[in-house]
Each structure stands twice: as C-alpha cells, then as structure tokens.
Protein backbone atom coordinates (compact mmCIF):
# COMPACT_ATOMS: atom_id res chain seq x y z
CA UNK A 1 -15.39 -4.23 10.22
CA UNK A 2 -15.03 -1.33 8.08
CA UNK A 3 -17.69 -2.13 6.05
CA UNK A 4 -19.89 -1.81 9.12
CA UNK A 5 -18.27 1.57 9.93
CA UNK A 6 -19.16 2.86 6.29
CA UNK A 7 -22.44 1.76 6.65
CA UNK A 8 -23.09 3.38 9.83
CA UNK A 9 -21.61 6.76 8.57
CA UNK A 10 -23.98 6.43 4.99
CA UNK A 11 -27.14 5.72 8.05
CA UNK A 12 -25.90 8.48 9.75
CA UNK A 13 -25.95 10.49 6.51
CA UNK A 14 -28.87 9.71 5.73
CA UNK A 15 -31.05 9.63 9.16
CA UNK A 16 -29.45 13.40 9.25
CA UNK A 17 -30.61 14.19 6.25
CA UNK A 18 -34.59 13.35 6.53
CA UNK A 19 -34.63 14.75 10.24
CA UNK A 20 -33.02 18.21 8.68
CA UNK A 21 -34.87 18.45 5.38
CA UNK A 22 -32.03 17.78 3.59
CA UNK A 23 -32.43 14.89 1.53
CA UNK A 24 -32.16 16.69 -1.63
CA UNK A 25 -28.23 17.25 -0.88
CA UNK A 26 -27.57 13.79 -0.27
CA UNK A 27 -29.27 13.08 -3.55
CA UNK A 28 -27.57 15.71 -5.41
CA UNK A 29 -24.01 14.35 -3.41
CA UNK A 30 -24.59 10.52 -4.80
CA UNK A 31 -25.08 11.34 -8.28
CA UNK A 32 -22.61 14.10 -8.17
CA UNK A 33 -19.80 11.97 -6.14
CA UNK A 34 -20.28 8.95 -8.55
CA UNK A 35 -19.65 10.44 -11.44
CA UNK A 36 -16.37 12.28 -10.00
CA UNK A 37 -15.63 8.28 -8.70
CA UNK A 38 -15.98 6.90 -12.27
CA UNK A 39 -14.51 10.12 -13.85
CA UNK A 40 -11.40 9.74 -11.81
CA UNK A 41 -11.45 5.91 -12.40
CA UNK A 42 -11.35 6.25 -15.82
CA UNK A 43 -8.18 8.80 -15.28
CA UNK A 44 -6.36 6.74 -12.93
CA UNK A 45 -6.40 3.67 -15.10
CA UNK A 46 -4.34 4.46 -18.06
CA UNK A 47 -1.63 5.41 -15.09
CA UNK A 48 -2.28 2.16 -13.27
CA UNK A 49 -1.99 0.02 -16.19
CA UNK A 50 0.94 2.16 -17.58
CA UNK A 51 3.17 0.77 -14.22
CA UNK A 52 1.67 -2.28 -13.29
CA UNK A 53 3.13 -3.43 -17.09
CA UNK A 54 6.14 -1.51 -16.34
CA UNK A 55 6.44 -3.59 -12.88
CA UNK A 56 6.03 -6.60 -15.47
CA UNK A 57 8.58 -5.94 -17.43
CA UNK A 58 11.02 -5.42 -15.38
CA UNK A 59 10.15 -8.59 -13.41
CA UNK A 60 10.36 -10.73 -16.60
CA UNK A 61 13.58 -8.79 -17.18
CA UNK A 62 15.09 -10.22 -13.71
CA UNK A 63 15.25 -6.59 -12.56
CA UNK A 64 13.61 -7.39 -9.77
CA UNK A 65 15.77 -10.36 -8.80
CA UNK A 66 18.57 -7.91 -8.55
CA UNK A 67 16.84 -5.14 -6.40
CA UNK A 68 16.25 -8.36 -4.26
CA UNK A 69 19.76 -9.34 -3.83
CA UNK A 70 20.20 -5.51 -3.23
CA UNK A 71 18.09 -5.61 -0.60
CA UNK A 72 19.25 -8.52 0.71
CA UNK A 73 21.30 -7.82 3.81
CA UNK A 74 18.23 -5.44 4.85
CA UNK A 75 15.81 -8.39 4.50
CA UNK A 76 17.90 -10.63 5.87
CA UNK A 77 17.94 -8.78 8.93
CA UNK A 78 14.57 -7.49 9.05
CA UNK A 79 13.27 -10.90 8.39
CA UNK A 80 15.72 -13.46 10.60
CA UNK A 81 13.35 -16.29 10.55
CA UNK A 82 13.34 -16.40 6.84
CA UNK A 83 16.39 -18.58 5.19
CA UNK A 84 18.72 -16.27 2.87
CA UNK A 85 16.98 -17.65 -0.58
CA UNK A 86 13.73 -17.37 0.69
CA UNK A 87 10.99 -17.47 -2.49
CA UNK A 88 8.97 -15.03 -0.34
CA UNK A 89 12.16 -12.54 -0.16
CA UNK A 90 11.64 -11.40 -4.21
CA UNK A 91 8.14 -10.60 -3.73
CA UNK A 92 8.81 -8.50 -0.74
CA UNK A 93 11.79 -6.60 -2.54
CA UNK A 94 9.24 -6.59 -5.68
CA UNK A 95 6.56 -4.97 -3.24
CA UNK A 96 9.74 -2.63 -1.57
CA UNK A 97 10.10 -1.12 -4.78
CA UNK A 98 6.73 -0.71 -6.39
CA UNK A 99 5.89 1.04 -3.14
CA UNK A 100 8.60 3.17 -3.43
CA UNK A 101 7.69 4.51 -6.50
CA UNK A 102 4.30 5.25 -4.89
CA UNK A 103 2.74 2.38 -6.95
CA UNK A 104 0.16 0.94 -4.43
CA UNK A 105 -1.87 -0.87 -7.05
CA UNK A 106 1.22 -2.38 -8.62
CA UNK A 107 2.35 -3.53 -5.11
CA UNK A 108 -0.49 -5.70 -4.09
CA UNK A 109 -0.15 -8.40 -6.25
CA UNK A 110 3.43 -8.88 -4.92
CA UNK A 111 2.15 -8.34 -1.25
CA UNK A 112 -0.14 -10.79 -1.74
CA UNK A 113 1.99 -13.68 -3.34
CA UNK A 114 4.68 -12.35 -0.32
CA UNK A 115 1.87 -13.24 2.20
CA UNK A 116 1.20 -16.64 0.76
CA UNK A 117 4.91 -17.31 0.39
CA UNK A 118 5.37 -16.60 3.82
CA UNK A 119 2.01 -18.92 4.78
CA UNK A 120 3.52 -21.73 3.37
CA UNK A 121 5.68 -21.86 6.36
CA UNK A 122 3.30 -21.35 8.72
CA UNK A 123 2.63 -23.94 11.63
CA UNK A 124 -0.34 -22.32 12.68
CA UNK A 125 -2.58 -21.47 10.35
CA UNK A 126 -4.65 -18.50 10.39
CA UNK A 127 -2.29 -17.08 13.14
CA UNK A 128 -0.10 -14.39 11.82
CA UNK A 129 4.20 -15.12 11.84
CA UNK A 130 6.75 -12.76 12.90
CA UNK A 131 7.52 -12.29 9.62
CA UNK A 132 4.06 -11.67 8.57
CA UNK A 133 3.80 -9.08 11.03
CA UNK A 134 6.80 -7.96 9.84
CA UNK A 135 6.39 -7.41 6.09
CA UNK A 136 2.99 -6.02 7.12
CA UNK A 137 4.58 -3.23 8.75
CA UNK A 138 6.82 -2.72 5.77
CA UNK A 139 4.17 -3.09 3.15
CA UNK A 140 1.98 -0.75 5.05
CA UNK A 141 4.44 2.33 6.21
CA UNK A 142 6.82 1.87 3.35
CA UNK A 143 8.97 4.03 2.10
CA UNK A 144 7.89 5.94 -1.18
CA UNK A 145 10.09 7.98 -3.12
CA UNK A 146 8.38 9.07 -5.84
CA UNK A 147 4.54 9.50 -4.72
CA UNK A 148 3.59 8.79 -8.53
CA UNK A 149 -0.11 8.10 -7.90
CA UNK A 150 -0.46 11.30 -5.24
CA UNK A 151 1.32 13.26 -7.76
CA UNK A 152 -0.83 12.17 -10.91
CA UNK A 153 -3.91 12.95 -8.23
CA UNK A 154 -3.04 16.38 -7.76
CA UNK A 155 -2.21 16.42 -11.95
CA UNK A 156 -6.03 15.53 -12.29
CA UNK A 157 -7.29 18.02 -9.88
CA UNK A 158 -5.35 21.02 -11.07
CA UNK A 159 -2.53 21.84 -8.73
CA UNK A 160 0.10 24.47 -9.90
CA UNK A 161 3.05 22.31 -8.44
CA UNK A 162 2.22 18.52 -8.24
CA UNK A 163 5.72 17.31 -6.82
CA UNK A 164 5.80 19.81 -4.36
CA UNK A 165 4.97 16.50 -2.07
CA UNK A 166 7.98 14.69 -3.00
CA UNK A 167 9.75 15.71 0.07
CA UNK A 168 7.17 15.72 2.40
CA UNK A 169 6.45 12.40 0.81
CA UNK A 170 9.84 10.84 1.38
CA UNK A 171 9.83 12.16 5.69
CA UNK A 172 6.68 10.86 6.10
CA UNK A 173 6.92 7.46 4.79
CA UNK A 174 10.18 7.37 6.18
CA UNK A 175 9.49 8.43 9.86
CA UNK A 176 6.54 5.75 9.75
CA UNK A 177 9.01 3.26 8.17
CA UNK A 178 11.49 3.56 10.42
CA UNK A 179 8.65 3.89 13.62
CA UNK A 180 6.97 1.16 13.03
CA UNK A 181 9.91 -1.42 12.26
CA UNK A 182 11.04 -0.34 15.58
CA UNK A 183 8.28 -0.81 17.27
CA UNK A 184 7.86 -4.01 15.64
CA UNK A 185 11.48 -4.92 16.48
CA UNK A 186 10.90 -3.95 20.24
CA UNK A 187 7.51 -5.81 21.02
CA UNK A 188 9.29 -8.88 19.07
CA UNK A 189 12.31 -8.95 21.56
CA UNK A 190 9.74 -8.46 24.39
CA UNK A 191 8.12 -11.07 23.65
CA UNK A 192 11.09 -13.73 23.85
C-alpha cells in the first residue's frame, strides 16, 4: 500500500513538473537527493553497525536475559496470554531495550524473531494474536531514552545542540507508549 502511495506522489511530481515547465528541478532534485541518500547512508552505517554489535554482545553476554527478567512483571502483565518463560518474552525485552536507546535498526531483528516466536502459537494463521497486537503497539510507540540515531542525525546535519531532543524525546515516546497500551488494553477488554 505504501508503495502505491509513493508512486502516486513521484506521478504527481512528475505530471506537475512537465505541465509547469519544471522538469529541470525534478532532475536536478533526483541526482541531488541521491547523493545526500547515499552520503548519509554511508554516515549512518558505521553508527548502525557500531550498536547492532554492541546489541550482540551484550546478548551473548546474557545481558539481555537479565533486562528480561527485569522486565518481567511488566511483560507478564502486558502480555497475559503468554506463559511466564515464554521464548518470545527475551526478544521483546531485547527489542524494549534497543528501542530505548533509540536503536531502530538494532531492534528489528529482535521484533522480528518476537513476531515469529509469538506465531508459533498461533491457531490461526495469518490472523494477528492479542499479543501480537500487543507487542506491535510496544514495538511501534516505544519508549526511547536516548534518541541515539535522531541525535547522530542532527550530528550529521550540523546542529549546535544535538541532545537538546532528549527530553522531548523521552514525553513523546512516552505519552504514545502509555496511549496506545491503553487503548490497546481497553478495545481488548471490550472485546471479551
């Protein structure tokens, strides 16, 4: 679906363009924009890399296992169809926490093995669980802490005060956190 959306908008674009005389801006945008895409690519990756190992490490190390029996009462209420040793349960604290350090990249793999975990369960294939639904909400509004890859954005672009967004950062994630695991929790009980 949003691949039809992007293609409409690039039509758009374009149809614009030739009807206005201005095709030589859209030609000047796509070589222009591309480089800037690979340019900041090429930046981003060393970061990427840097705490996707980092997220290795300290899975190897069983720190992960721990922040998961940390967050353990939390999950155990936000996810009551789940047993308490759940194999799904480490990949969602895993995801919890590389999200929290604003490490989006770093957090899909664990999403990912989360959401086949959690499929392995399922009765209904194809059909999303409650707890799908759930961790969905939680993957998607989490709470970040540390906006590492907004902060090394604004590093790359030039800001004067890159962390200024820490706080900001930390409301806003937690508002939608807290909003949408609500609302989750509500249309759940509504509809038992």
């Amino acid at each position: 679906m949003v691949n039809f959306i992007w293609f409409g908008l690039i039509f758009i674009a374009i149809v614009y363009s030739f009807l206005t005389g201005n095709i030589e801006t859209i030609n000047n945008g796509i070589l222009t924009h591309a480089t800037s895409g690979v340019n900041l690519i090429l930046e981003m990756m060393p970061l990427i890399i840097l705490w996707t190992g980092i997220m290795k490490i300290a899975e190897e190390a069983g720190l992960l296992k721990i922040f998961a029996k940390f967050l353990n009462p939390l999950l155990g209420k936000l996810f009551p169809s789940l047993p308490k040793n759940h194999p799904a349960l480490g990949y969602i604290a895993s995801n919890i926490a590389a999200n929290m350090l604003g490490l989006g990249s770093a957090a899909t793999p664990f999403g990912l093995k989360a959401m086949q975990e959690l499929d392995k369960d399922n009765k209904h294939k194809g059909v999303a669980t409650e707890a799908m639904i759930t961790f969905l909400v939680l993957n998607t509004a989490g709470v970040t802490i540390i906006p590492t890859t907004v902060i090394a954005l604004r590093m790359m672009a030039g800001s004067k005060n890159p962390t200024e967004i820490i706080i900001t950062s930390v409301l806003a994630t937690s508002i939608s956190s807290i909003s949408g695991l609500l609302l989750d929790y509500f249309i759940r009980r509504k509809r038992k």
